[in-house]
C-alpha atoms as a PDB file:
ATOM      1  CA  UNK A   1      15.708 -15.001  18.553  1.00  0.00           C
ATOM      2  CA  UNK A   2      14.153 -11.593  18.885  1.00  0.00           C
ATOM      3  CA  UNK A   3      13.942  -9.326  15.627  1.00  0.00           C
ATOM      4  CA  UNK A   4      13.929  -5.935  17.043  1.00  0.00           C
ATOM      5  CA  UNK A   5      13.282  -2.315  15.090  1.00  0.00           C
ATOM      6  CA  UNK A   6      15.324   0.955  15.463  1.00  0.00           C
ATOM      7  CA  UNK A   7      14.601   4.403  14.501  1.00  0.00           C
ATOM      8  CA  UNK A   8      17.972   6.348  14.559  1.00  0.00           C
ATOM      9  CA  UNK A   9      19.278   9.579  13.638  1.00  0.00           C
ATOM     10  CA  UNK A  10      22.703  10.729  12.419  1.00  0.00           C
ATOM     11  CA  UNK A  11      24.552  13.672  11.169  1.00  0.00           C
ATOM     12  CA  UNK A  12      26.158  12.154   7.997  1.00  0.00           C
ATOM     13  CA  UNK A  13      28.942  15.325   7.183  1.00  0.00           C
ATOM     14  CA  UNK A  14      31.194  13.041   9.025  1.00  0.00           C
ATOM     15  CA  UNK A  15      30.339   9.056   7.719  1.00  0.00           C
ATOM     16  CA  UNK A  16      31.220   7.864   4.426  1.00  0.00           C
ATOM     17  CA  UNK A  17      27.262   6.826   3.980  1.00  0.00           C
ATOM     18  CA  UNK A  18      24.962   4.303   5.758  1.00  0.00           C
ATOM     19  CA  UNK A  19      26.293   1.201   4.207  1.00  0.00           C
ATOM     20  CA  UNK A  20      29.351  -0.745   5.790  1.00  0.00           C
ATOM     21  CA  UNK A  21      33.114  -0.193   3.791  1.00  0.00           C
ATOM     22  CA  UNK A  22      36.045  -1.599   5.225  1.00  0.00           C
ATOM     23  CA  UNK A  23      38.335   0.725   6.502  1.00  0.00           C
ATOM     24  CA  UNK A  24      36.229   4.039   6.466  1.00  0.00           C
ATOM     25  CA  UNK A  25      33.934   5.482   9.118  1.00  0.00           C
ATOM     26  CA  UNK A  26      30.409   4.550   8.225  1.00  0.00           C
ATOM     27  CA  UNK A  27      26.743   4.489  10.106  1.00  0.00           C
ATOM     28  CA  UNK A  28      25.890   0.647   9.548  1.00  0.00           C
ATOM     29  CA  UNK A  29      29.570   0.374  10.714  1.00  0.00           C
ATOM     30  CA  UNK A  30      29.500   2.032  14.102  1.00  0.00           C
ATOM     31  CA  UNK A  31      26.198   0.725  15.270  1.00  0.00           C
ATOM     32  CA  UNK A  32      26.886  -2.491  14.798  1.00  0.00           C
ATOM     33  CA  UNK A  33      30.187  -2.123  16.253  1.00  0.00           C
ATOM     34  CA  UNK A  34      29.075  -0.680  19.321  1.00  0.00           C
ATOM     35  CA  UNK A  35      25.229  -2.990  19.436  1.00  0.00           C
ATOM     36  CA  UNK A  36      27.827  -6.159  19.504  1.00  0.00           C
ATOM     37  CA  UNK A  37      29.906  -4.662  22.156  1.00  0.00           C
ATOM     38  CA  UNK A  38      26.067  -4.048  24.365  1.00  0.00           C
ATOM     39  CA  UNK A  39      25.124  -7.321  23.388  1.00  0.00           C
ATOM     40  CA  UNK A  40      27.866  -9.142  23.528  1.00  0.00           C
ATOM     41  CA  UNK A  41      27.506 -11.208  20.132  1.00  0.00           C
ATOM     42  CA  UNK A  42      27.926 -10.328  16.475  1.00  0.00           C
ATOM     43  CA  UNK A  43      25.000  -7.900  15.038  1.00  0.00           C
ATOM     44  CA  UNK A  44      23.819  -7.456  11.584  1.00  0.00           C
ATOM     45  CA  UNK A  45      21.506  -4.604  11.134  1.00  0.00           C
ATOM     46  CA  UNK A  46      19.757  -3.794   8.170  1.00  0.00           C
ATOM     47  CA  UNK A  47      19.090  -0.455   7.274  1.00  0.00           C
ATOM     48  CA  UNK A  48      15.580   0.818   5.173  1.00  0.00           C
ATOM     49  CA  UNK A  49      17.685   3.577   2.878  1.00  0.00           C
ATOM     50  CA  UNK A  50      21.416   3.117   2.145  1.00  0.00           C
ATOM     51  CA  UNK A  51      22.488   6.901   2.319  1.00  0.00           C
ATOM     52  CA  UNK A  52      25.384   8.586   0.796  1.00  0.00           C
ATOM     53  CA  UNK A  53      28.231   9.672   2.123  1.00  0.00           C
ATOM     54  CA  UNK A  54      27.348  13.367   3.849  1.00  0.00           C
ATOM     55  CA  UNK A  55      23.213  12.618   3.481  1.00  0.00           C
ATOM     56  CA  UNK A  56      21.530  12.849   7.448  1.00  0.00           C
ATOM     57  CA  UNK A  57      18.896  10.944   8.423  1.00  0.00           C
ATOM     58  CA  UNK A  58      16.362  11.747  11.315  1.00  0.00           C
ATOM     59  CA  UNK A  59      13.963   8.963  10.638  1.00  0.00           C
ATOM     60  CA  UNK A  60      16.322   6.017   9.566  1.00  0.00           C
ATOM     61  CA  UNK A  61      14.314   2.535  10.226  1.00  0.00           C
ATOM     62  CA  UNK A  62      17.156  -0.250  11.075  1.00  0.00           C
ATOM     63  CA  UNK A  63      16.788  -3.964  12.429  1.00  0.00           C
ATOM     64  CA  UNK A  64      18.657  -6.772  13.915  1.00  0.00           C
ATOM     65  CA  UNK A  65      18.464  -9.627  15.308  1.00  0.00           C
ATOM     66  CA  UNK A  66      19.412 -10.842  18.992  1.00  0.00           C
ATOM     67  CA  UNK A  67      19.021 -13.660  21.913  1.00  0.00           C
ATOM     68  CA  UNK A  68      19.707 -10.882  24.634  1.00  0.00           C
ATOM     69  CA  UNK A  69      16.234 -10.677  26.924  1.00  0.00           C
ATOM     70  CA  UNK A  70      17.403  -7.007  27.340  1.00  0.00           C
ATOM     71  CA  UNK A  71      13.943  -4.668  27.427  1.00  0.00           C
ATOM     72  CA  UNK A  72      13.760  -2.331  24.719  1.00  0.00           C
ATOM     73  CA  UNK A  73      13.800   0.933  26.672  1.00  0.00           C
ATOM     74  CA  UNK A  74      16.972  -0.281  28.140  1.00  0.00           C
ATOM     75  CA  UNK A  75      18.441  -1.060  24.672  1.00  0.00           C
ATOM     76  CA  UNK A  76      17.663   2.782  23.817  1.00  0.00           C
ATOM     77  CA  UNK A  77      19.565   3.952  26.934  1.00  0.00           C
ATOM     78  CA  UNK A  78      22.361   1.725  26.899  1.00  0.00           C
ATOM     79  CA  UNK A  79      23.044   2.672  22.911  1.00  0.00           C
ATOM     80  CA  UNK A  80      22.968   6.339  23.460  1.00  0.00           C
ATOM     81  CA  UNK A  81      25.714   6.231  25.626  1.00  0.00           C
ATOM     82  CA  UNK A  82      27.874   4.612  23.608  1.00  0.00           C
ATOM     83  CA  UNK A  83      27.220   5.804  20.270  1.00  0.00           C
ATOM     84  CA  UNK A  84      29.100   8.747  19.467  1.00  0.00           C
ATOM     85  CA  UNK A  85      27.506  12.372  19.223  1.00  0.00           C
ATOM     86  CA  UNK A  86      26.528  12.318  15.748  1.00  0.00           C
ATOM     87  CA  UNK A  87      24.180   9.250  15.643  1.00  0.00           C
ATOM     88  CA  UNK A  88      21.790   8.617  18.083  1.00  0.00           C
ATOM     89  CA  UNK A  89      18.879   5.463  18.877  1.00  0.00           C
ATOM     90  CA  UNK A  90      15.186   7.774  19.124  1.00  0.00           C
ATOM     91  CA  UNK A  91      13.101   4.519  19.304  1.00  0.00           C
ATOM     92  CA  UNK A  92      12.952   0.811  19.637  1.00  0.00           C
ATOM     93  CA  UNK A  93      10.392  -2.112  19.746  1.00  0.00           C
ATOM     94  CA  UNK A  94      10.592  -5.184  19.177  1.00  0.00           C
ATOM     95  CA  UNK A  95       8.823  -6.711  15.849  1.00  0.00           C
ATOM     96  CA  UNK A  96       7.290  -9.928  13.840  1.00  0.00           C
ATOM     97  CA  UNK A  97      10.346 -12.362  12.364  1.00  0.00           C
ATOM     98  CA  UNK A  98       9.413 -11.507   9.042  1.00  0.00           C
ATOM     99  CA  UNK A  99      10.053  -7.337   9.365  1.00  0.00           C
ATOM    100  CA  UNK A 100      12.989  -6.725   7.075  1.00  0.00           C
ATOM    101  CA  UNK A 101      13.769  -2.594   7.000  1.00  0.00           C
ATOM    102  CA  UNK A 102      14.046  -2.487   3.954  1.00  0.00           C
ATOM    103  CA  UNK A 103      12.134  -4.788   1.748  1.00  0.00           C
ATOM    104  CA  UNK A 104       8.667  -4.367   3.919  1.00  0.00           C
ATOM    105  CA  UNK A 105       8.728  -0.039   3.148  1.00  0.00           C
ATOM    106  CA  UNK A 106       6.363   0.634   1.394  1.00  0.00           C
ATOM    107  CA  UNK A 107       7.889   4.135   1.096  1.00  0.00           C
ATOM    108  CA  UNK A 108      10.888   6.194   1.991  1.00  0.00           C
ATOM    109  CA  UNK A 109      10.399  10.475   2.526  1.00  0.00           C
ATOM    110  CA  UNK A 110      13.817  12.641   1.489  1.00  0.00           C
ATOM    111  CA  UNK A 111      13.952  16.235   2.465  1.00  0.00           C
ATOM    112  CA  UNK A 112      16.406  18.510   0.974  1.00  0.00           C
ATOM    113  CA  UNK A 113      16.936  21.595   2.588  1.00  0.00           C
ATOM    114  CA  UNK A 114      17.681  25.122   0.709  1.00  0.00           C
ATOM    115  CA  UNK A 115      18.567  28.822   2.481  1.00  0.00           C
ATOM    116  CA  UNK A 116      18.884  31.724   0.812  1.00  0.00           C
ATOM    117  CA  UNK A 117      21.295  33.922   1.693  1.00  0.00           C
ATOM    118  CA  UNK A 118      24.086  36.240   0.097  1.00  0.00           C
ATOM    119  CA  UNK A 119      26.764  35.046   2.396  1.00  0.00           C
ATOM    120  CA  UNK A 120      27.929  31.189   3.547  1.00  0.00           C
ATOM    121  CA  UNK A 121      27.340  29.892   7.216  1.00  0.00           C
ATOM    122  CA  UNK A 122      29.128  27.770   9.475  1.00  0.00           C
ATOM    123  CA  UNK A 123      26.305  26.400  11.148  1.00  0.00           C
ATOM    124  CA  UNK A 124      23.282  25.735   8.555  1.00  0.00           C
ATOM    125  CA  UNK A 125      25.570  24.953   6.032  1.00  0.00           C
ATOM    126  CA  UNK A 126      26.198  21.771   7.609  1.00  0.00           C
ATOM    127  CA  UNK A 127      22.485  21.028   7.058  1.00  0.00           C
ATOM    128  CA  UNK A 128      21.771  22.781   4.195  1.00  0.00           C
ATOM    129  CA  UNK A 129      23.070  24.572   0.786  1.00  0.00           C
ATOM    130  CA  UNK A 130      23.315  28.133   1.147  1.00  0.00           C
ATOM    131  CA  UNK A 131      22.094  29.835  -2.041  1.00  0.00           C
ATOM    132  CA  UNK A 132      22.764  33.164  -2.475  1.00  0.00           C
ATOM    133  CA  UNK A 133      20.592  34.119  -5.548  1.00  0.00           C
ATOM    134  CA  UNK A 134      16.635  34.541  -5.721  1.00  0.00           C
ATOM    135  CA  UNK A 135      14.951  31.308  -6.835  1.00  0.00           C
ATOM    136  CA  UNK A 136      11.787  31.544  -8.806  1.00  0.00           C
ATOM    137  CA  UNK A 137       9.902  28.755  -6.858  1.00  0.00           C
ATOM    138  CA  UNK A 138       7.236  28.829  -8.889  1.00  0.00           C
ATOM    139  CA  UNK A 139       9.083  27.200 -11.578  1.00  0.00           C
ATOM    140  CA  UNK A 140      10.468  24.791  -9.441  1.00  0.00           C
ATOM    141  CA  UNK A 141       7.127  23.672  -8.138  1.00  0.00           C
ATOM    142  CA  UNK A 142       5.505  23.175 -11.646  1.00  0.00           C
ATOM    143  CA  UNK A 143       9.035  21.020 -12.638  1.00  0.00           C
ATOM    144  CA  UNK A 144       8.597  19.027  -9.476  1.00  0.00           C
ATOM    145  CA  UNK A 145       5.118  18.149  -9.565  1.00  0.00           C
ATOM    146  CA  UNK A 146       5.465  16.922 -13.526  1.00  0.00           C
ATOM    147  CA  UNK A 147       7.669  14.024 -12.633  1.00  0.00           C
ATOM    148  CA  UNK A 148       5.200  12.653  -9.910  1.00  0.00           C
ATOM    149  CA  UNK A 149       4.163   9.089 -10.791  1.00  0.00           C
ATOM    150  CA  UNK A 150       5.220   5.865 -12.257  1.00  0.00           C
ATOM    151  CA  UNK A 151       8.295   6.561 -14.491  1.00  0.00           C
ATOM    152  CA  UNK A 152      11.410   5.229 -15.415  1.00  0.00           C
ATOM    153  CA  UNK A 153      13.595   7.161 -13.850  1.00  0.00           C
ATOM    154  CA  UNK A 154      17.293   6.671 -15.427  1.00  0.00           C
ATOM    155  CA  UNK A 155      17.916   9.986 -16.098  1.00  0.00           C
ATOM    156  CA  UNK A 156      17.858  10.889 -12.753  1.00  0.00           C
ATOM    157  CA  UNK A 157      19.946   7.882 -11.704  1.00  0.00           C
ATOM    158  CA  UNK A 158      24.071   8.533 -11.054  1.00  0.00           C
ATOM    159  CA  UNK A 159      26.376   6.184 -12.637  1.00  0.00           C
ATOM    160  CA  UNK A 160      27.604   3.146 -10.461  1.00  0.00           C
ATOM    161  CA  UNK A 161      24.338   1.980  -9.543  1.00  0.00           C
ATOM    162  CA  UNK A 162      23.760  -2.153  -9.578  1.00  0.00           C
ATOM    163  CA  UNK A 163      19.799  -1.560  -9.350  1.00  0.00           C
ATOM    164  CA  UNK A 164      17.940  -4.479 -11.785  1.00  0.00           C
ATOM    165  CA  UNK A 165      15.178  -1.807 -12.489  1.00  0.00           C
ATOM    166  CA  UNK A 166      15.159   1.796 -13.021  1.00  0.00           C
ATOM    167  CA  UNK A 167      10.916   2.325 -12.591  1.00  0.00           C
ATOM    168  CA  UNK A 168      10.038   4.008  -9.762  1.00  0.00           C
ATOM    169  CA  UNK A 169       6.763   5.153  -8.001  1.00  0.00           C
ATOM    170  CA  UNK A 170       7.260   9.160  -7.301  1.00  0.00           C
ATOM    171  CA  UNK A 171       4.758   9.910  -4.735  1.00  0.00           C
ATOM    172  CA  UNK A 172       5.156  13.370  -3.836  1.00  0.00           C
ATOM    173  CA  UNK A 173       7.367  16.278  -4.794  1.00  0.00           C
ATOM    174  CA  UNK A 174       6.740  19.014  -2.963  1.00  0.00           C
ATOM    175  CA  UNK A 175       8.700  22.509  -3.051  1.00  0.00           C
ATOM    176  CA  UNK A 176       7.837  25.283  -0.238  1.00  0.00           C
ATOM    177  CA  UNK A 177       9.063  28.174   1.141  1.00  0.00           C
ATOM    178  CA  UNK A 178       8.965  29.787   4.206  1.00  0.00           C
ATOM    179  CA  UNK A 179      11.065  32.877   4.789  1.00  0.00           C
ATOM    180  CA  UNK A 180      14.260  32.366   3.733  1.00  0.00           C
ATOM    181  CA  UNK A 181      14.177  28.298   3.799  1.00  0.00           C
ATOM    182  CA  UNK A 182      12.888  26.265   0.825  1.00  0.00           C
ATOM    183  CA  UNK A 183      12.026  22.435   1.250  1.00  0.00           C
ATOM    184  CA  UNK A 184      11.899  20.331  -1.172  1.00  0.00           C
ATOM    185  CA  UNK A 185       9.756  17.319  -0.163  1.00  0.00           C
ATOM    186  CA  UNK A 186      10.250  13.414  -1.904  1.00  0.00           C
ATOM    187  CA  UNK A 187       8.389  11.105  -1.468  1.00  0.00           C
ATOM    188  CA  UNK A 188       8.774   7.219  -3.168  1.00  0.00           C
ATOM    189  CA  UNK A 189       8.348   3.557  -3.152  1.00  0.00           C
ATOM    190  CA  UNK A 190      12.536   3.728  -3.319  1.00  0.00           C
ATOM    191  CA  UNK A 191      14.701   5.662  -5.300  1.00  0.00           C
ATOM    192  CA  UNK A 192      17.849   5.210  -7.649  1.00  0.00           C
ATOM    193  CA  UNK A 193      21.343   6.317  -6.834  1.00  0.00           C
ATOM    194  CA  UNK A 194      21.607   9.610  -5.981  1.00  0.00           C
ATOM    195  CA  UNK A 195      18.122  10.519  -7.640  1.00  0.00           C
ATOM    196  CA  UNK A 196      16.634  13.089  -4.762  1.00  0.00           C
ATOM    197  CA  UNK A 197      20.078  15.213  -5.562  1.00  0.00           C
ATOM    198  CA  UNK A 198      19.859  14.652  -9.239  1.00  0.00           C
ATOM    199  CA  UNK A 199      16.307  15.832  -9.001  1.00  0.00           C
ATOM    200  CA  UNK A 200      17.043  18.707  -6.682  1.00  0.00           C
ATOM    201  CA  UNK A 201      20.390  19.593  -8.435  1.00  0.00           C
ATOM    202  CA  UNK A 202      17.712  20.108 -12.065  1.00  0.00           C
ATOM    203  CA  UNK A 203      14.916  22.342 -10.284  1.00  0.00           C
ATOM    204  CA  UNK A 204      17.673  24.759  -9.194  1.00  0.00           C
ATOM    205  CA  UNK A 205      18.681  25.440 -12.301  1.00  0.00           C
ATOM    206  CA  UNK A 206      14.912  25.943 -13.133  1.00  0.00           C
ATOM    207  CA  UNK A 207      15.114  27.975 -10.050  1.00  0.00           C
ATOM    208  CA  UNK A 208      18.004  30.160 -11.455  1.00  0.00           C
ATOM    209  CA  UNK A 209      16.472  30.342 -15.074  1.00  0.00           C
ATOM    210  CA  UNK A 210      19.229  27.966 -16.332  1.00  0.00           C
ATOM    211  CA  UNK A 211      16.686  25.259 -17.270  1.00  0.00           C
ATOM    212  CA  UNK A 212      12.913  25.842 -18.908  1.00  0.00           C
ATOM    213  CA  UNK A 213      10.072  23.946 -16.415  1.00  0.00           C
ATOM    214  CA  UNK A 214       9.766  21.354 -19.059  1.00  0.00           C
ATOM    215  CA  UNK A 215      13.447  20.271 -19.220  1.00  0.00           C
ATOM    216  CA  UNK A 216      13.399  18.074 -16.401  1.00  0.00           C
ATOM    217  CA  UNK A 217      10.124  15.934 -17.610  1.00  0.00           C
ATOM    218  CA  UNK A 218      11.370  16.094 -21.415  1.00  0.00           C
ATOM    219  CA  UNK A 219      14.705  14.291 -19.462  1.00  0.00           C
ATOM    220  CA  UNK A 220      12.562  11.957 -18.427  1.00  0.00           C
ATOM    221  CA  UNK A 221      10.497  10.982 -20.995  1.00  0.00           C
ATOM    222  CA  UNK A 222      13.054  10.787 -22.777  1.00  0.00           C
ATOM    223  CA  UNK A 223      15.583   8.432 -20.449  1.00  0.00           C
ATOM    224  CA  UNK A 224      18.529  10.338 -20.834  1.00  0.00           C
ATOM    225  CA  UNK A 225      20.660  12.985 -18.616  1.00  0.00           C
ATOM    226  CA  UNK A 226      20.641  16.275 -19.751  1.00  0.00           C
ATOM    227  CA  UNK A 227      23.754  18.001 -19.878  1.00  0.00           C
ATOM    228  CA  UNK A 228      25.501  20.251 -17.124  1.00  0.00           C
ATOM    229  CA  UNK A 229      22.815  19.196 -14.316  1.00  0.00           C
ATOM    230  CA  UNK A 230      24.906  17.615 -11.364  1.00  0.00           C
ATOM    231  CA  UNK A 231      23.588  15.988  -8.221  1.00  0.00           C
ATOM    232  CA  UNK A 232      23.133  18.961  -5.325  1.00  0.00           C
ATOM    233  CA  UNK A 233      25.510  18.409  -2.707  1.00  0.00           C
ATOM    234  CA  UNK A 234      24.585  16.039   0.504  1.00  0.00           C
ATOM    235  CA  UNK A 235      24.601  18.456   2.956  1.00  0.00           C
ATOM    236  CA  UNK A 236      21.262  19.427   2.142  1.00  0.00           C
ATOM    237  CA  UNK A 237      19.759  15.845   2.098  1.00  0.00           C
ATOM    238  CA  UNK A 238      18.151  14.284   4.942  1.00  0.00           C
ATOM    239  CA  UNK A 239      15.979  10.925   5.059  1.00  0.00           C
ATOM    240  CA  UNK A 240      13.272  12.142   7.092  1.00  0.00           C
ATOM    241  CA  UNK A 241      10.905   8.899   7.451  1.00  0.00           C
ATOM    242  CA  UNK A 242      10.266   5.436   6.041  1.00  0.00           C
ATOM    243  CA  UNK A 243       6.639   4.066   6.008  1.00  0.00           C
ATOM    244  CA  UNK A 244       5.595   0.810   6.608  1.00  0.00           C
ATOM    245  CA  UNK A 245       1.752  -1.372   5.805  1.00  0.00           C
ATOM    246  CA  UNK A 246      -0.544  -2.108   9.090  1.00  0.00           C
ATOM    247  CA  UNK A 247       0.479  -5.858   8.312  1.00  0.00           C
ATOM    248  CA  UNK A 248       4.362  -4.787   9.415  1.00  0.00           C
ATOM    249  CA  UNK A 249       3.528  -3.631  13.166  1.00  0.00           C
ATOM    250  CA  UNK A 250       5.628  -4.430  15.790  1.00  0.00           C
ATOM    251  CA  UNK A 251       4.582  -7.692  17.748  1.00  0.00           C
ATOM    252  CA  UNK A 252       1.987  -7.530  20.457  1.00  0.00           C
ATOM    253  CA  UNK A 253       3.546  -8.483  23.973  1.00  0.00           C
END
């Protein structure tokens, strides 16, 4: 049985997020729908960050398991022209038994991407929220970089979530500009349901002078949601890369 590792990419405006639902168009859904049909047997993938519903993903880490001797680069091929247009194989190799997508990250990267301008678009609105006010970015950066660390995080986590722990390691939040597109950068061991939004969705309204630059850690510290700070829409969201320890390389050979 070979245990083989997939980065992929997707365009989520059209999936009802990563994670398979019966009935309703999903990414886990159609890839292992159409690896089976390659393969000819049932596939399981697992996938290192279950996105929502509209959230992209250009560095998505997946993997399955398979008895087809098929070589990787062929695997690559042979996907891409049967997955539809908006998710796509970039790389495969073939890895240890043990590699699980999920459980051996040792971190998972979110972008979320902003543009400012006074009137909507058709095409980067698909990728990003349009903002047509002047953000003080400033403020946003001195928000952001106050809730890196170890934290307990539930006030940043949306209702619904099953999770048996609400700490979390924040690694890096980083907020740049350059010309009319702001970035905001996260960085974590893994985050809570809908947190990157919930955490974007505060610092614009620190951006807009709706929220002081201490409201979001004073959330925090204390463990509950402020009021009238919802989650900024998926559009903007992408999973950009998950990292992995030396002692989770692919296999040799």
């Amino acid at each position: 049985m070979r245990n083989l590792k997939l980065v992929v990419e997707y365009d989520g405006t059209d999936f009802h997020g990563f994670q398979r639902q019966r009935q309703l168009r999903t990414v886990q859904g159609v890839l292992e729908e159409r690896f089976a049909a390659l393969l000819g047997e049932p596939i399981r993938i697992t996938g290192a960050g279950r996105t929502d519903a509209g959230v992209h993903a250009s560095g998505q880490v997946v993997n399955f398991r398979t008895t087809r001797p098929i070589k990787t680069e062929q695997i690559v091929k042979a996907l891409n022209a049967a997955l539809p247009r908006d998710v796509k194989v970039q790389r495969c190799e073939e890895v240890e038994e043990a590699f699980h997508a999920r459980r051996c990250a040792s971190s998972r990267t979110y972008r979320y991407t902003l543009v400012q301008r006074p009137t909507p678009s058709p095409l980067l609105g698909r990728f990003a929220l349009i903002v047509p006010e002047r953000l003080n970015l400033s403020a946003m950066q001195r928000a952001g970089k106050a809730l890196v660390g170890r934290h307990d995080f539930r006030a940043f986590q949306a209702s619904g979530s099953e999770t048996m722990t609400t700490e979390r390691t924040l690694m890096r939040l980083d907020c740049q500009r350059e010309g009319t597109r702001i970035e905001i950068t996260a960085e974590a061991d893994s985050f809570l349901y809908q947190m990157v939004r919930i955490i974007v969705g505060a610092m614009l309204q620190v951006g807009r002078g709706q929220l002081s630059t201490s409201a979001p850690v004073n959330a925090l510290n204390k463990g509950e949601r402020f009021p009238k700070c919802p989650p900024a829409p998926a559009c903007g969201l992408s999973l950009v890369k998950v990292s992995y320890s030396e002692g989770d390389l692919p296999a040799s050979g």
